[in-house]
C-alpha atoms as a PDB file:
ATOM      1  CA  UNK A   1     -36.371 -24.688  41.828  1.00  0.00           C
ATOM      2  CA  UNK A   2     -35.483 -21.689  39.754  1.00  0.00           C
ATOM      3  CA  UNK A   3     -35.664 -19.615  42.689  1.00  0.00           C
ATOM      4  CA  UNK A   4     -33.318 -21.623  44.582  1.00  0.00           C
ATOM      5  CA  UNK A   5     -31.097 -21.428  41.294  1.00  0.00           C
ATOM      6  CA  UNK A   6     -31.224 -18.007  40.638  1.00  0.00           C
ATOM      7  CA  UNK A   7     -31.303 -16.225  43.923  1.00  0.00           C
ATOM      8  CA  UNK A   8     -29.704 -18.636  46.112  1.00  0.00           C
ATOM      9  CA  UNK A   9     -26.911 -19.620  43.848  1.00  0.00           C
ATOM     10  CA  UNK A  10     -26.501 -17.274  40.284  1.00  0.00           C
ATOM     11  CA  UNK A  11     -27.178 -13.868  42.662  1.00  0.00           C
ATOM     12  CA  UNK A  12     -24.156 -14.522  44.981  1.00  0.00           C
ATOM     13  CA  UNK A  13     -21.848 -15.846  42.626  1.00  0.00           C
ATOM     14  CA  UNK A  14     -22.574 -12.326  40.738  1.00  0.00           C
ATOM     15  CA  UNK A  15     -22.225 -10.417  43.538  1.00  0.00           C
ATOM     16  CA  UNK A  16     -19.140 -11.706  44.961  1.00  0.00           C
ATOM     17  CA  UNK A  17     -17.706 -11.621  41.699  1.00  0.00           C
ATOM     18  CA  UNK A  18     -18.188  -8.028  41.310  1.00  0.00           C
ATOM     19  CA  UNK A  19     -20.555  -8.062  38.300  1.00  0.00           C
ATOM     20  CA  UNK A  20     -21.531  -4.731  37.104  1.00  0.00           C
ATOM     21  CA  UNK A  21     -19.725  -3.109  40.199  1.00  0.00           C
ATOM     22  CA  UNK A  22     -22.354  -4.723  42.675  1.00  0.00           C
ATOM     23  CA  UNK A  23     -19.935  -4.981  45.740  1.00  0.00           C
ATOM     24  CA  UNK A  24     -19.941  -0.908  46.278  1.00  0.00           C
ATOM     25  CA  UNK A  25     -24.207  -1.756  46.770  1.00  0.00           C
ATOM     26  CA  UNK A  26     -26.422  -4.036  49.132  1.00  0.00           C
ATOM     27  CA  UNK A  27     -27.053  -7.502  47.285  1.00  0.00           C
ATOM     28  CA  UNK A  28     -30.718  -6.541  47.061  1.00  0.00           C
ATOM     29  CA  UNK A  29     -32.758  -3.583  46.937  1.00  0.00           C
ATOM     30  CA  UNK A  30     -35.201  -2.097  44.703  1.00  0.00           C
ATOM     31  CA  UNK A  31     -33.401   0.919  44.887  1.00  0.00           C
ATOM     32  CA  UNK A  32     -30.881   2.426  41.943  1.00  0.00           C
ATOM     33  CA  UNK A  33     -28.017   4.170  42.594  1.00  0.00           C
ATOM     34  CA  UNK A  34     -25.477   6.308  41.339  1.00  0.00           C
ATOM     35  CA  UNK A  35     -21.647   6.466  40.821  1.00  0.00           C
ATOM     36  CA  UNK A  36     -20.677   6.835  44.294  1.00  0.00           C
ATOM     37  CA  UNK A  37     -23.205   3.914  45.664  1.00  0.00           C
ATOM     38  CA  UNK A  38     -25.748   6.340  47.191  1.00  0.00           C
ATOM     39  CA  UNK A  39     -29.271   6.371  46.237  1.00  0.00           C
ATOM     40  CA  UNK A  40     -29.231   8.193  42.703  1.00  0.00           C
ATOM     41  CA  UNK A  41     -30.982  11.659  42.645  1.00  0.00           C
ATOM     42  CA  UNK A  42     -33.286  11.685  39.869  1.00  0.00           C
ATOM     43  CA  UNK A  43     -33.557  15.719  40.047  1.00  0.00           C
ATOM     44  CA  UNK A  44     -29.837  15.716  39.268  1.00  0.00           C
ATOM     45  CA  UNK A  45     -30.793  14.640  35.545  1.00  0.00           C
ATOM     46  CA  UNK A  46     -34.316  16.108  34.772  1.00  0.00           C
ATOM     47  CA  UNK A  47     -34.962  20.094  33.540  1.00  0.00           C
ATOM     48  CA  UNK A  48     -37.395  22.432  35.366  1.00  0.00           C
ATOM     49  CA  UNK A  49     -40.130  21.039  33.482  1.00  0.00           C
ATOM     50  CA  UNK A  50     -39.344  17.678  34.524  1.00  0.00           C
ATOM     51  CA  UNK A  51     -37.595  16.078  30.594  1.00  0.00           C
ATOM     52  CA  UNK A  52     -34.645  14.216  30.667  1.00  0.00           C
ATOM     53  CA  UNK A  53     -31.455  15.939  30.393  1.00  0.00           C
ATOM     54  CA  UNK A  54     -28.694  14.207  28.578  1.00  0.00           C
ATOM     55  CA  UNK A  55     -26.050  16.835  29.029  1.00  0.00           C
ATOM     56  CA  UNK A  56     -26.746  16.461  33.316  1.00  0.00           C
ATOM     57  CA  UNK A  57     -26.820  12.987  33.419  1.00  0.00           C
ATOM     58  CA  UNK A  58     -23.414  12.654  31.750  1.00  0.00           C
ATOM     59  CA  UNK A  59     -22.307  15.244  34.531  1.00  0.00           C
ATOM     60  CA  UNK A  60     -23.929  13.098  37.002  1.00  0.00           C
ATOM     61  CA  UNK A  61     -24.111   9.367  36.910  1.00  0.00           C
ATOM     62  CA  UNK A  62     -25.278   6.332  35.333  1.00  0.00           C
ATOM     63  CA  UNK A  63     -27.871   4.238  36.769  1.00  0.00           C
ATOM     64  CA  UNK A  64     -26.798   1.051  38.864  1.00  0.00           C
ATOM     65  CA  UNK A  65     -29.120  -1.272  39.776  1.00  0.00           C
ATOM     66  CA  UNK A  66     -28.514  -3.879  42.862  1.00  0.00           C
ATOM     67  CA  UNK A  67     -27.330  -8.000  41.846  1.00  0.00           C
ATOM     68  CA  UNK A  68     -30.957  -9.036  42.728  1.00  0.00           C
ATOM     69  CA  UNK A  69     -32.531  -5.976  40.787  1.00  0.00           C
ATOM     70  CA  UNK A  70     -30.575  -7.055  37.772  1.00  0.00           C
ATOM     71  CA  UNK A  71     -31.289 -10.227  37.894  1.00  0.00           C
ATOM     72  CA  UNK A  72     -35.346  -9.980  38.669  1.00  0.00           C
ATOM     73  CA  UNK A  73     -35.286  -7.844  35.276  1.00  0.00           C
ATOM     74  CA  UNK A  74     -33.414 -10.542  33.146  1.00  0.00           C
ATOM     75  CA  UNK A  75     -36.088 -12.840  34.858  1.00  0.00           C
ATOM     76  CA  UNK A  76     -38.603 -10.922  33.221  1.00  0.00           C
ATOM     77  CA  UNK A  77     -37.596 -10.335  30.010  1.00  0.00           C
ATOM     78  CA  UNK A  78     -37.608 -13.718  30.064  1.00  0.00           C
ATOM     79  CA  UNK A  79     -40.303 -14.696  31.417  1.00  0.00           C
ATOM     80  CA  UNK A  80     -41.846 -12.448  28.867  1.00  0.00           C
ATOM     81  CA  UNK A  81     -40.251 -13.978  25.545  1.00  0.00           C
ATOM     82  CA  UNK A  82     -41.138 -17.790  26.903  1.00  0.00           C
ATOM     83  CA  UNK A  83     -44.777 -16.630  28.169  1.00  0.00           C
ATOM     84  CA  UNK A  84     -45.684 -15.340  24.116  1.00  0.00           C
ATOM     85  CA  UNK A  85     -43.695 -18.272  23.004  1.00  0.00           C
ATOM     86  CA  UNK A  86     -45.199 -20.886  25.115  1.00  0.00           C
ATOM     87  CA  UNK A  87     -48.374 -19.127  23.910  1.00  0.00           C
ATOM     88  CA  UNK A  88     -47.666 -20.069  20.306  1.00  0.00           C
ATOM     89  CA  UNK A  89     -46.666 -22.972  20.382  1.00  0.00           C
ATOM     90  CA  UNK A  90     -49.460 -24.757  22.799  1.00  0.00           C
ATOM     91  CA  UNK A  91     -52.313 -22.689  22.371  1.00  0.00           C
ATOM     92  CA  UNK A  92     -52.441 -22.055  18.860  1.00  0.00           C
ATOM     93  CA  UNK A  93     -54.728 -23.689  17.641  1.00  0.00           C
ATOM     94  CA  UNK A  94     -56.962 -23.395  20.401  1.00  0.00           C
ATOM     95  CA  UNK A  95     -56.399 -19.388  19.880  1.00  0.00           C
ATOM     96  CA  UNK A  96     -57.134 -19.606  15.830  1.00  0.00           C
ATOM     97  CA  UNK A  97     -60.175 -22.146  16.503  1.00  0.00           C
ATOM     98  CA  UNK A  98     -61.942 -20.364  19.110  1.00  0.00           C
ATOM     99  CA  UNK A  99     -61.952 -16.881  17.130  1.00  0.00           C
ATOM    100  CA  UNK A 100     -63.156 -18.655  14.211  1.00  0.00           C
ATOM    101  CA  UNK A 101     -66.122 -20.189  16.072  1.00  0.00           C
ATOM    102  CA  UNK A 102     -66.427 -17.138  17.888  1.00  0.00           C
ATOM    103  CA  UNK A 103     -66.981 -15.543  14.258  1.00  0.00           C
ATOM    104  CA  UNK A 104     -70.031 -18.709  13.344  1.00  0.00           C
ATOM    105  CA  UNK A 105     -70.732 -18.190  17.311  1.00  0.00           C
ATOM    106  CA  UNK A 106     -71.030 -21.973  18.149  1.00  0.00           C
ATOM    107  CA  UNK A 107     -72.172 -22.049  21.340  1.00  0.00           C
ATOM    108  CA  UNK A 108     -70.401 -22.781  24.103  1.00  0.00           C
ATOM    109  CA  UNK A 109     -71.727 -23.016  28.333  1.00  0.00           C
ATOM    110  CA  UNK A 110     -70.887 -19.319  28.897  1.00  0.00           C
ATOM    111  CA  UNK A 111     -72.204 -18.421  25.049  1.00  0.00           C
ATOM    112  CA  UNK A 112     -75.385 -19.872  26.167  1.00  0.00           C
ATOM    113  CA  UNK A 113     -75.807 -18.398  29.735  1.00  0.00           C
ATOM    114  CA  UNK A 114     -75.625 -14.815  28.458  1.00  0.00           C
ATOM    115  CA  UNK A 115     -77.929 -15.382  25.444  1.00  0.00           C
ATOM    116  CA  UNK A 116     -80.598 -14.268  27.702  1.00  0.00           C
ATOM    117  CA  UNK A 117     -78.881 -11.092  27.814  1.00  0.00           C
ATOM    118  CA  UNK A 118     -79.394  -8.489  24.323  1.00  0.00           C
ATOM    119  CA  UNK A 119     -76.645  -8.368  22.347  1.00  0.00           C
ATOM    120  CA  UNK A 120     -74.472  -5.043  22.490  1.00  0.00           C
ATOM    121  CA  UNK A 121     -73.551  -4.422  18.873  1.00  0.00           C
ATOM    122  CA  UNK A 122     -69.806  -4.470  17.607  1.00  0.00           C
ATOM    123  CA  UNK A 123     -69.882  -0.611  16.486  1.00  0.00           C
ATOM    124  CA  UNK A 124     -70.372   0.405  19.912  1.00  0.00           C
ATOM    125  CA  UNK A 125     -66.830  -1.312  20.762  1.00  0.00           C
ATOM    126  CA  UNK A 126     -65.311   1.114  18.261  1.00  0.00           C
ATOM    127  CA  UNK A 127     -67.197   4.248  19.015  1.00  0.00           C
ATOM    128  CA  UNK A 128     -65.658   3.463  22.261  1.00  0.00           C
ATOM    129  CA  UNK A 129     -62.256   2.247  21.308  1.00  0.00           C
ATOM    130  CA  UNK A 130     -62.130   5.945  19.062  1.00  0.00           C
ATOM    131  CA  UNK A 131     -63.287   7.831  21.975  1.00  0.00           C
ATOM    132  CA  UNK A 132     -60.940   6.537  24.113  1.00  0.00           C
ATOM    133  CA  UNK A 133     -58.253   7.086  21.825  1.00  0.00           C
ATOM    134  CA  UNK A 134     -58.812  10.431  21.413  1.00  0.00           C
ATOM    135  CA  UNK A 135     -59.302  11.572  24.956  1.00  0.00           C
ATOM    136  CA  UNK A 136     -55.547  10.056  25.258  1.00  0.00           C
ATOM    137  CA  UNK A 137     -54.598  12.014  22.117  1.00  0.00           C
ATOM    138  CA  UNK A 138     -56.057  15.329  23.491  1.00  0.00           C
ATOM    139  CA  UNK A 139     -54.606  14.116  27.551  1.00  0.00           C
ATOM    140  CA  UNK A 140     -50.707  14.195  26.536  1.00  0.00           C
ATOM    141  CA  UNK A 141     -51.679  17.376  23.492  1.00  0.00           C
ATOM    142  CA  UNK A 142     -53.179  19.327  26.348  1.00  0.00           C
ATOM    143  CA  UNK A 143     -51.092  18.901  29.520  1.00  0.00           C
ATOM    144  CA  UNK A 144     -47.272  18.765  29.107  1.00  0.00           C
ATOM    145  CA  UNK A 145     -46.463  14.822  29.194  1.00  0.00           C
ATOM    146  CA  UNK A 146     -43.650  15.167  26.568  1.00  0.00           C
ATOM    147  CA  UNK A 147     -45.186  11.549  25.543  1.00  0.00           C
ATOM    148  CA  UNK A 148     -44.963  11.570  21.506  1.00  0.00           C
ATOM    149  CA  UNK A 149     -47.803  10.538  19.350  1.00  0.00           C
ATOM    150  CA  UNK A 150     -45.752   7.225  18.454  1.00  0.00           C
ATOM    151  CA  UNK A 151     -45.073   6.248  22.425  1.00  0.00           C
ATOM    152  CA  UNK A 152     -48.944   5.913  23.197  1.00  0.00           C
ATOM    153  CA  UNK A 153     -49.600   3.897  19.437  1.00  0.00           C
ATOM    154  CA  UNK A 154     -46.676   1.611  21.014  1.00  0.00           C
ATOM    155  CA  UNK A 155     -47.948   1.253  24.393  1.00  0.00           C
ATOM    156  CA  UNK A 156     -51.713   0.271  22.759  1.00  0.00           C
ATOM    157  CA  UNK A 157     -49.413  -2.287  20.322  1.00  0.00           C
ATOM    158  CA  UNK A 158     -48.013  -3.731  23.186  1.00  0.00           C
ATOM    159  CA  UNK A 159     -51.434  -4.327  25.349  1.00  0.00           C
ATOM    160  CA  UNK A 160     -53.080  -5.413  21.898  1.00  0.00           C
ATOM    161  CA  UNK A 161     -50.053  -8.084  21.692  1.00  0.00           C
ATOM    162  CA  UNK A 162     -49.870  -9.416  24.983  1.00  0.00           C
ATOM    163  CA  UNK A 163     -53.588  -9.282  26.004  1.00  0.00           C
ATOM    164  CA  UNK A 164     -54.087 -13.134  24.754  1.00  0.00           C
ATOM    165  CA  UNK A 165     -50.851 -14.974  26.364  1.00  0.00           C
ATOM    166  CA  UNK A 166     -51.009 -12.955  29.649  1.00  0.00           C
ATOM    167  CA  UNK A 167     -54.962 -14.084  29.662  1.00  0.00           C
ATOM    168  CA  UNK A 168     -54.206 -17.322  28.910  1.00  0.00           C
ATOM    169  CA  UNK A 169     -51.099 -17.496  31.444  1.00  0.00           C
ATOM    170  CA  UNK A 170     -53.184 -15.786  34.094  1.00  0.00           C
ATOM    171  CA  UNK A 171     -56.241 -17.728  33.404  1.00  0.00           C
ATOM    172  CA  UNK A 172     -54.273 -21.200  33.684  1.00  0.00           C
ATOM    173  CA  UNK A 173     -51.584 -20.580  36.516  1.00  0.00           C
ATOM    174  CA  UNK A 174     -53.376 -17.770  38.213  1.00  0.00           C
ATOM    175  CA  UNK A 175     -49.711 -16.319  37.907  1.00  0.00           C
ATOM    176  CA  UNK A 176     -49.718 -12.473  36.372  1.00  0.00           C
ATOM    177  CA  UNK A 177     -46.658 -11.983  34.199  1.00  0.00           C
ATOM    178  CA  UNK A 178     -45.861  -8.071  34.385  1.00  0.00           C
ATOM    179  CA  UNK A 179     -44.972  -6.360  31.191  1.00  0.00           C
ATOM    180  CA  UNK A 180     -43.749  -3.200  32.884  1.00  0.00           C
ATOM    181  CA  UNK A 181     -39.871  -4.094  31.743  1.00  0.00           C
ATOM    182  CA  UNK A 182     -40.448  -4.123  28.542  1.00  0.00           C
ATOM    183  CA  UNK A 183     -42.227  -0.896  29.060  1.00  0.00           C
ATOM    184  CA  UNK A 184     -39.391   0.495  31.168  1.00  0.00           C
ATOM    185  CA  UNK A 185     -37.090  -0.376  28.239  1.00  0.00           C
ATOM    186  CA  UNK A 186     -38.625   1.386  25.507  1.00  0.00           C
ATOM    187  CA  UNK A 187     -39.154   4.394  27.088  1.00  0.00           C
ATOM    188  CA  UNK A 188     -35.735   4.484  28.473  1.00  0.00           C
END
């Protein structure tokens, strides 16, 4: 149904109305595209080393994204804010009372298939997690990524935040909600 609503009926009503220019592009295509409706030319706004460049992209064009693009990235923003809200609200206390018997490690059918298995213990989880973290430090320190020390703490916030409700969602609709968006956005 909210297909039918929001492709069939809200993405034609906002392309014939001219919303956000989209009559000068196609109604759909994953495409972007500049000032003059042809495909934009990313070159046109990036330095020889490949960073943004403010002063060229004011020279050039804004971005201009098809009715259908537009619309499939409100869709996800929203998806996004209902899937962690959904989250909280239903699952709750099923979240806060499984880590607490996780912590007294009541056992449940998969807790007691894998006791025949050794235990791996916890500090090997953040010798790992520190590695890890450092070999990203020392990726984007060594090679020229431009990516500041804040943008990768973000990005790990982010997968830390949304690991749970897109596990859950995943796990109970077999649905994968994509947080690239969100991503997209804060980058720029």
């Amino acid at each position: 149904m909210g297909f039918v609503i929001f492709y069939w009926i809200v993405t034609p009503i906002l392309y014939l109305t001219n919303t956000w220019d989209s009559l000068y592009m196609p109604i759909q295509s994953r495409q972007v595209y500049d000032n003059m409706a042809q495909p934009y030319n990313v070159t046109r706004v990036l330095t020889d080393d490949v960073v943004f460049d403010e002063a060229a992209y004011n020279a050039y064009s804004p971005l201009f994204m098809t009715t259908c693009f537009a619309v499939y990235y409100g869709l996800s923003f929203a998806t996004i804010t209902a899937m962690f809200t959904h989250t909280s609200l239903y699952f709750r206390k099923q979240i806060m009372m499984q880590a607490r018997r996780s912590l007294g490690e009541q056992p449940d059918i998969h807790a007691r298939l894998m006791s025949v298995y050794p235990q791996v213990p916890d500090w090997w989880y953040l010798v790992l997690f520190v590695i890890m973290f450092a070999l990203g430090v020392v990726s984007f320190e060594v090679w020229p990524t431009y990516l500041p020390m804040w943008a990768f703490v973000v990005a790990l916030l982010i997968t830390f935040t949304y690991v749970i409700p897109c596990g859950m969602i995943q796990a109970i609709t077999n649905q994968q909600v994509g947080l690239n968006v969100m991503t997209e956005l804060i980058v720029g």
